[in-house]
N, C-alpha and C. Protein backbone atom coordinates (compact mmCIF):
# COMPACT_ATOMS: atom_id res chain seq x y z
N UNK A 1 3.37 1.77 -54.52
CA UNK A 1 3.64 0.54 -53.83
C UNK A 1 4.84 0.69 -52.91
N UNK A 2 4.83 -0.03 -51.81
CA UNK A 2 5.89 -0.07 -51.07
C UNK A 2 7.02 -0.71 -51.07
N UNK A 3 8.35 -0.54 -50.76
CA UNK A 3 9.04 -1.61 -50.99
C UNK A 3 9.99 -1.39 -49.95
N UNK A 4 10.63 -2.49 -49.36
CA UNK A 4 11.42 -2.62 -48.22
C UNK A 4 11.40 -3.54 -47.47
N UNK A 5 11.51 -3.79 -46.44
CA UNK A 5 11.41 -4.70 -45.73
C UNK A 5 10.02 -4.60 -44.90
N UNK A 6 9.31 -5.53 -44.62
CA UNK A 6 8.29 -5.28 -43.87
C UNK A 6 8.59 -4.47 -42.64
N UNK A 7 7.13 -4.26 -42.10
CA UNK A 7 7.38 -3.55 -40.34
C UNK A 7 6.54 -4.24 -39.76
N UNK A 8 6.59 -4.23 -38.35
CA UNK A 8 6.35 -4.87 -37.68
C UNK A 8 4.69 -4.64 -36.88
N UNK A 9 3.37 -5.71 -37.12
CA UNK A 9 1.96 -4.84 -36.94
C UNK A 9 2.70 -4.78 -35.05
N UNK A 10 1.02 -4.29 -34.74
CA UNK A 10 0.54 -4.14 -33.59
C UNK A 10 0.74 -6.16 -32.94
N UNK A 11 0.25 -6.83 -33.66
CA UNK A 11 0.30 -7.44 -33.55
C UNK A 11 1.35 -8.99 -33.33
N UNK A 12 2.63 -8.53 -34.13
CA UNK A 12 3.82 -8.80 -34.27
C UNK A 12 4.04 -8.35 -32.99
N UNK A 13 4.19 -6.78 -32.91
CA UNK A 13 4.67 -6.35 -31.75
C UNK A 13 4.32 -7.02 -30.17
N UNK A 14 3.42 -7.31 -29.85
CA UNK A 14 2.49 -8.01 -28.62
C UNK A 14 3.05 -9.38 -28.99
N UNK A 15 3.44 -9.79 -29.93
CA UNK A 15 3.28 -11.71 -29.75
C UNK A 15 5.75 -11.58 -29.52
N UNK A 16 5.79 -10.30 -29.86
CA UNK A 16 7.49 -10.59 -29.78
C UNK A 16 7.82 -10.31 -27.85
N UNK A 17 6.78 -9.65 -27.72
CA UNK A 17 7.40 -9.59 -26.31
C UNK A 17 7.64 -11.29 -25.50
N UNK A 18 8.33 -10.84 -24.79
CA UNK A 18 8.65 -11.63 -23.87
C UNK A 18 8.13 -12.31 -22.63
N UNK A 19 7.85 -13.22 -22.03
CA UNK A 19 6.95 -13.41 -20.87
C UNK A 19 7.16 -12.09 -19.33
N UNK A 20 8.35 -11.84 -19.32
CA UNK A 20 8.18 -11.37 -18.21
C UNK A 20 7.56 -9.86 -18.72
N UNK A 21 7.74 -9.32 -20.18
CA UNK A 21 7.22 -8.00 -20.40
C UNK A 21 5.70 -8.33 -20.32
N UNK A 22 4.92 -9.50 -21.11
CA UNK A 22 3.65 -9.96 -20.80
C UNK A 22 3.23 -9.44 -19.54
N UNK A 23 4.07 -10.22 -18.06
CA UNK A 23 3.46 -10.39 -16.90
C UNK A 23 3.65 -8.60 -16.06
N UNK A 24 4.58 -7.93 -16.62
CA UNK A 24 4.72 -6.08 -16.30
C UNK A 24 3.66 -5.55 -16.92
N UNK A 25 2.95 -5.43 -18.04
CA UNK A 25 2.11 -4.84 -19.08
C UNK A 25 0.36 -5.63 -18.11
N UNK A 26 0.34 -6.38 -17.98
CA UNK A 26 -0.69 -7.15 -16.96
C UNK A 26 -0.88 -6.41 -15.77
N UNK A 27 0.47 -6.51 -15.00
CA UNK A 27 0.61 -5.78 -13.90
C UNK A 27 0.29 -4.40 -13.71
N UNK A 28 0.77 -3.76 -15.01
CA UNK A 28 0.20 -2.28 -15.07
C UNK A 28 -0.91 -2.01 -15.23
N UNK A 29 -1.81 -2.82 -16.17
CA UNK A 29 -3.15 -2.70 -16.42
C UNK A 29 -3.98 -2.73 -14.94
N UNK A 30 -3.79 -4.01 -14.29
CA UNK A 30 -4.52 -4.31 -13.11
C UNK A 30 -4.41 -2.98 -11.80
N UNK A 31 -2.95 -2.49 -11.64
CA UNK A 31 -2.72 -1.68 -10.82
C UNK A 31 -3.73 -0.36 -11.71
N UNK A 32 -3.76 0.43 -12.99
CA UNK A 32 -3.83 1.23 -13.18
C UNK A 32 -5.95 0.66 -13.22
N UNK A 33 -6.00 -0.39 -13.37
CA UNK A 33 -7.65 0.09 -13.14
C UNK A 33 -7.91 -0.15 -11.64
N UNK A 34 -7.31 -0.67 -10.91
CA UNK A 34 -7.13 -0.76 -9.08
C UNK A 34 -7.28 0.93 -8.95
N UNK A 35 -6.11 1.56 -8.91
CA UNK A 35 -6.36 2.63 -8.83
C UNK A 35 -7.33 3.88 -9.16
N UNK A 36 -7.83 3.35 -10.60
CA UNK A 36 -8.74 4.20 -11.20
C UNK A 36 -10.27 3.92 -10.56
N UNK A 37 -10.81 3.19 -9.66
CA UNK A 37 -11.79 2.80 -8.98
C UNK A 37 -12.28 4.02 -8.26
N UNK A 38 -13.20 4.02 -8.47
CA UNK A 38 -14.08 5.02 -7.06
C UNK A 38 -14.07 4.61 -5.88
N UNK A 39 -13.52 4.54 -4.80
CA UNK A 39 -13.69 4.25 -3.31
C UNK A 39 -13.95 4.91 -2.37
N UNK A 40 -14.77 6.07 -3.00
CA UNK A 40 -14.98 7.30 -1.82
C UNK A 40 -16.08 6.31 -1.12
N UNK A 41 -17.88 5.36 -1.66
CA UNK A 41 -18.32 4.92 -0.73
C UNK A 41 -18.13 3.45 -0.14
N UNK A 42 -16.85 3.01 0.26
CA UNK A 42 -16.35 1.72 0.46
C UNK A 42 -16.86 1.50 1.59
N UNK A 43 -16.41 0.74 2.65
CA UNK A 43 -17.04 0.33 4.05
C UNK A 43 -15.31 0.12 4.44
N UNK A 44 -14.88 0.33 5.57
CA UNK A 44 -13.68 0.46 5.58
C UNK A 44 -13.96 -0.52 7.38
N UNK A 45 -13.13 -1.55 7.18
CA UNK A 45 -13.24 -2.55 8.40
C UNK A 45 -12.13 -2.55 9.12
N UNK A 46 -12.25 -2.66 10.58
CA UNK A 46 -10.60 -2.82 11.47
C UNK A 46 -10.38 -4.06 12.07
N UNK A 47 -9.78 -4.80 12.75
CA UNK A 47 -9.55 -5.89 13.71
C UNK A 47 -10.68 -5.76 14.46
N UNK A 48 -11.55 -6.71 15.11
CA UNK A 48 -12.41 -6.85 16.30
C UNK A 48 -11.22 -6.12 17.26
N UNK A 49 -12.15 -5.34 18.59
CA UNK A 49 -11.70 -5.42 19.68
C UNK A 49 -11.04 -3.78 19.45
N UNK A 50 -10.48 -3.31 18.35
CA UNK A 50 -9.93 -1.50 18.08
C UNK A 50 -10.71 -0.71 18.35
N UNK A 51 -10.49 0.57 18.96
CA UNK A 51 -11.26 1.62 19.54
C UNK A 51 -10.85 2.50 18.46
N UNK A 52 -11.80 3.33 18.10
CA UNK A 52 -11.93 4.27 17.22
C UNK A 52 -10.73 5.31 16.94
N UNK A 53 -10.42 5.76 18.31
CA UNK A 53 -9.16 6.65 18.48
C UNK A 53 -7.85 5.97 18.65
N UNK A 54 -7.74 4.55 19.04
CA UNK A 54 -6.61 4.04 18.24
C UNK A 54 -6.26 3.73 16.94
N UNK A 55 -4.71 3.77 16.91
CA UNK A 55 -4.29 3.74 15.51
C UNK A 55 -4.93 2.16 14.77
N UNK A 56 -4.89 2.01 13.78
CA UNK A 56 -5.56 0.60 12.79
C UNK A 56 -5.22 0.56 11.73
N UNK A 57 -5.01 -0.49 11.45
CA UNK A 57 -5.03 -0.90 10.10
C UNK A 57 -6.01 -0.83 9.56
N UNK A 58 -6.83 -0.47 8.41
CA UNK A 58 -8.44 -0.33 8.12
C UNK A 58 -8.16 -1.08 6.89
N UNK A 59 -9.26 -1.92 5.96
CA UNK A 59 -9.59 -2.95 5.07
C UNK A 59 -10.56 -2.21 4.48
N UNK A 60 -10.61 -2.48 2.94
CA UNK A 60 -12.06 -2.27 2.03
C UNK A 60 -12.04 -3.24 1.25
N UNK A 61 -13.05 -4.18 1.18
CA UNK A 61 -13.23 -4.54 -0.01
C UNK A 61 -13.72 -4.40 -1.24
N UNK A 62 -12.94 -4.58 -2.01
CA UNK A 62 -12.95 -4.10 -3.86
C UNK A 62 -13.76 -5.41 -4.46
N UNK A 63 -13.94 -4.29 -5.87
CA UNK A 63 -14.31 -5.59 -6.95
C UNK A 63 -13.28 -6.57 -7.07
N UNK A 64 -14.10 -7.72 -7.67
CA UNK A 64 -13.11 -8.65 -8.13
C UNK A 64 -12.27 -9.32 -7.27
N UNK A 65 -12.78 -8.92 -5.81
CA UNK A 65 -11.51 -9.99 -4.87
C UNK A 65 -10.32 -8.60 -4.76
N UNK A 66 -10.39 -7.88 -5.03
CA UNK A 66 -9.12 -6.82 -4.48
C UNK A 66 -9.39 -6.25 -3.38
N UNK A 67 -8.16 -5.60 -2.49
CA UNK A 67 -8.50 -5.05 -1.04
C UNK A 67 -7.89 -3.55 -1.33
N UNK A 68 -8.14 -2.70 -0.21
CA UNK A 68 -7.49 -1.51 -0.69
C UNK A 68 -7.66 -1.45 1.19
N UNK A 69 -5.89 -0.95 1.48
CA UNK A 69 -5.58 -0.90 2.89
C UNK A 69 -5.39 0.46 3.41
N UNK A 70 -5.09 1.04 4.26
CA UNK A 70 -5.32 2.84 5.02
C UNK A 70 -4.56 2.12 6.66
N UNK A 71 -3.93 3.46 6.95
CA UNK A 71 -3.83 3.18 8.54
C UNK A 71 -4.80 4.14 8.33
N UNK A 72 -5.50 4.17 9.68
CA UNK A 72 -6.46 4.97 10.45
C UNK A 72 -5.49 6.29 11.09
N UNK A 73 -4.68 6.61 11.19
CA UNK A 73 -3.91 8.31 11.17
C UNK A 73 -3.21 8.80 10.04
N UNK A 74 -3.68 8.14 8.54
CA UNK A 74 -3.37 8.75 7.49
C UNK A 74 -4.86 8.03 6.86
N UNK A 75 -5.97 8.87 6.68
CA UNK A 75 -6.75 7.85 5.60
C UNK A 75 -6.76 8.21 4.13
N UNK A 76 -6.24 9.16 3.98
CA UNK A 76 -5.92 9.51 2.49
C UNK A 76 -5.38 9.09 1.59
N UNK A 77 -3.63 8.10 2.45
CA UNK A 77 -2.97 7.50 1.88
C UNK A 77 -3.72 5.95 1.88
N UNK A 78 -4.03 5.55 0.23
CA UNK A 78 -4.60 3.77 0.45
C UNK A 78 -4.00 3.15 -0.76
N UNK A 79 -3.24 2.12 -0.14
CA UNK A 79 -2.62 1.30 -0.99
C UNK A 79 -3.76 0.03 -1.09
N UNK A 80 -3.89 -0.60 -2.52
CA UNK A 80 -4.82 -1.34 -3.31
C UNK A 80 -3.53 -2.49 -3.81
N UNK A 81 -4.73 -3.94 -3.72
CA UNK A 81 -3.90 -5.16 -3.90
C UNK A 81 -4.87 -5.81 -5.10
N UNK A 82 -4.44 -6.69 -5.63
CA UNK A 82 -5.20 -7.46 -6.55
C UNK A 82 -5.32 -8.44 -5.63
N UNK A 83 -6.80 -9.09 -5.61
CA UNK A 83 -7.01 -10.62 -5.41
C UNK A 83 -5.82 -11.68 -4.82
N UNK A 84 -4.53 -11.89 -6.09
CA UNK A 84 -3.61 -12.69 -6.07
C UNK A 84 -2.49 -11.94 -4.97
N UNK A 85 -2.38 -10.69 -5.03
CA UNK A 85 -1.58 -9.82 -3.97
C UNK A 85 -2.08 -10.33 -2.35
N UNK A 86 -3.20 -9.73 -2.22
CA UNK A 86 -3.91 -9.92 -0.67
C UNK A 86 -3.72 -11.23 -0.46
N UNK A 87 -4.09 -12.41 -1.53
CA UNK A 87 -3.88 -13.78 -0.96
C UNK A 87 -2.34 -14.04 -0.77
N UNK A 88 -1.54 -13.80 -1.24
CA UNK A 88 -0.21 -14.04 -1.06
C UNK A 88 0.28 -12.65 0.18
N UNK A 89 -0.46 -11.80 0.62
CA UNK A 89 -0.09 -11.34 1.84
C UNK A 89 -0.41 -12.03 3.06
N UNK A 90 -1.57 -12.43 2.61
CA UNK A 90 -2.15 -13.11 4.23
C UNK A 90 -1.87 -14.48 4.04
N UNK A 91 -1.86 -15.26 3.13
CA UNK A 91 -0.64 -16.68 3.53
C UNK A 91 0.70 -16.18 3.89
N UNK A 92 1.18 -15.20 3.74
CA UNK A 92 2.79 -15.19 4.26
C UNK A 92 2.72 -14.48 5.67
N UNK A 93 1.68 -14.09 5.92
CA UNK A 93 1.31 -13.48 7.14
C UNK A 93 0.99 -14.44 8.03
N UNK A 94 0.16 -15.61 7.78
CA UNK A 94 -0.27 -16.67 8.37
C UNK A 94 1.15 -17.78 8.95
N UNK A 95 1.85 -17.39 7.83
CA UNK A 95 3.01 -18.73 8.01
C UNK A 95 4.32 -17.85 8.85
N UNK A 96 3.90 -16.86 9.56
CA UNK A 96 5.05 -15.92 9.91
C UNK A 96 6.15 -15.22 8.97
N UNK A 97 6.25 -15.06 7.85
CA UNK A 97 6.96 -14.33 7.48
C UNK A 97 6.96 -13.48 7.20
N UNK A 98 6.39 -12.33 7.59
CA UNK A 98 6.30 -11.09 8.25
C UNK A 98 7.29 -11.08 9.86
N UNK A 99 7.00 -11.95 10.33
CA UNK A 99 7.23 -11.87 12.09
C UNK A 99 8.30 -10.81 12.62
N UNK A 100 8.00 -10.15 13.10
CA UNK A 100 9.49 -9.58 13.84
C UNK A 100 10.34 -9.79 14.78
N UNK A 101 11.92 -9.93 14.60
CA UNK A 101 11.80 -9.78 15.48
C UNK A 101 11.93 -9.22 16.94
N UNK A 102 11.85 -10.07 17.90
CA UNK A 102 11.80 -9.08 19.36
C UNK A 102 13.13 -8.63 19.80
N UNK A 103 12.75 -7.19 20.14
CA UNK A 103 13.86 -5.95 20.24
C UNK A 103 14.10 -6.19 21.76
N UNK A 104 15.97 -5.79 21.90
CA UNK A 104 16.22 -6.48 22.96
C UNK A 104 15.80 -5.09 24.08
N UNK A 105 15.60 -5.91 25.30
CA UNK A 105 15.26 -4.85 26.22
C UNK A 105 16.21 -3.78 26.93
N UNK A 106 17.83 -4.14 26.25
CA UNK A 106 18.55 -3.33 26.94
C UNK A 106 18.82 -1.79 25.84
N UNK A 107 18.16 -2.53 25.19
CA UNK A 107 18.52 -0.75 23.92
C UNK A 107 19.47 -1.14 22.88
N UNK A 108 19.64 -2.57 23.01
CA UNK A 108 20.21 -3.19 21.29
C UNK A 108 21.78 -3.22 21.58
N UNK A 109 22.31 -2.76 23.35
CA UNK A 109 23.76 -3.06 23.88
C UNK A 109 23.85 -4.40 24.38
N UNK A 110 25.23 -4.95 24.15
CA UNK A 110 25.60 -6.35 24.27
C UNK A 110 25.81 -5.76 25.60
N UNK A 111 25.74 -7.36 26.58
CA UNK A 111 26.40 -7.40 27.50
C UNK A 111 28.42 -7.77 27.59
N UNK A 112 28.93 -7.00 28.94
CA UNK A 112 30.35 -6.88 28.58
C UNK A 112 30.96 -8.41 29.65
């Protein structure tokens, strides 16, 4: 027989964490099956109006509402969003906050 103080199950363990360890452990799961996806036969989409030999942003769509993004002069490198990611890129994209801004035309020198 055992004697001591109890230990702590699997189960203990998962209900002591904390919300924000909850919402990291989530996060990892989603990124690590994002990643683990096959996307060699995706369909990979650009802006209307891009010519082949210009540079692009290129789009795939994933299961589940996820996107997985490429510039078009690296396609090897592809960063993957969840559903809730892409929508919270393109509302903050929509509302300008992304925007840049415009670089001055004299080369970033004040006038004297």
């Amino acid at each position: 027989m055992r004697k001591g103080p109890p230990t702590m199950t699997d189960a203990d363990d998962i209900a002591a964490k904390t919300p924000d360890e909850d919402v990291k452990a989530r996060k990892a799961r989603e990124r690590d099956e994002l990643y683990g996806l096959d996307i060699s036969g995706v369909e990979w989409h650009s802006a209307p109006g891009t010519e082949e030999h210009e540079e692009r942003v290129e789009i795939a769509y994933l299961p589940e509402g996820a996107v997985a993004m490429r510039s078009s002069l690296d396609p090897d490198t592809v960063l993957r969003y969840t559903e809730a990611e892409w929508r919270a890129f393109v509302l903050g994209a929509r509302d300008g906050e992304f925007d840049l801004e415009a670089a001055p035309h004299n080369g970033g020198l004040t006038a004297e």
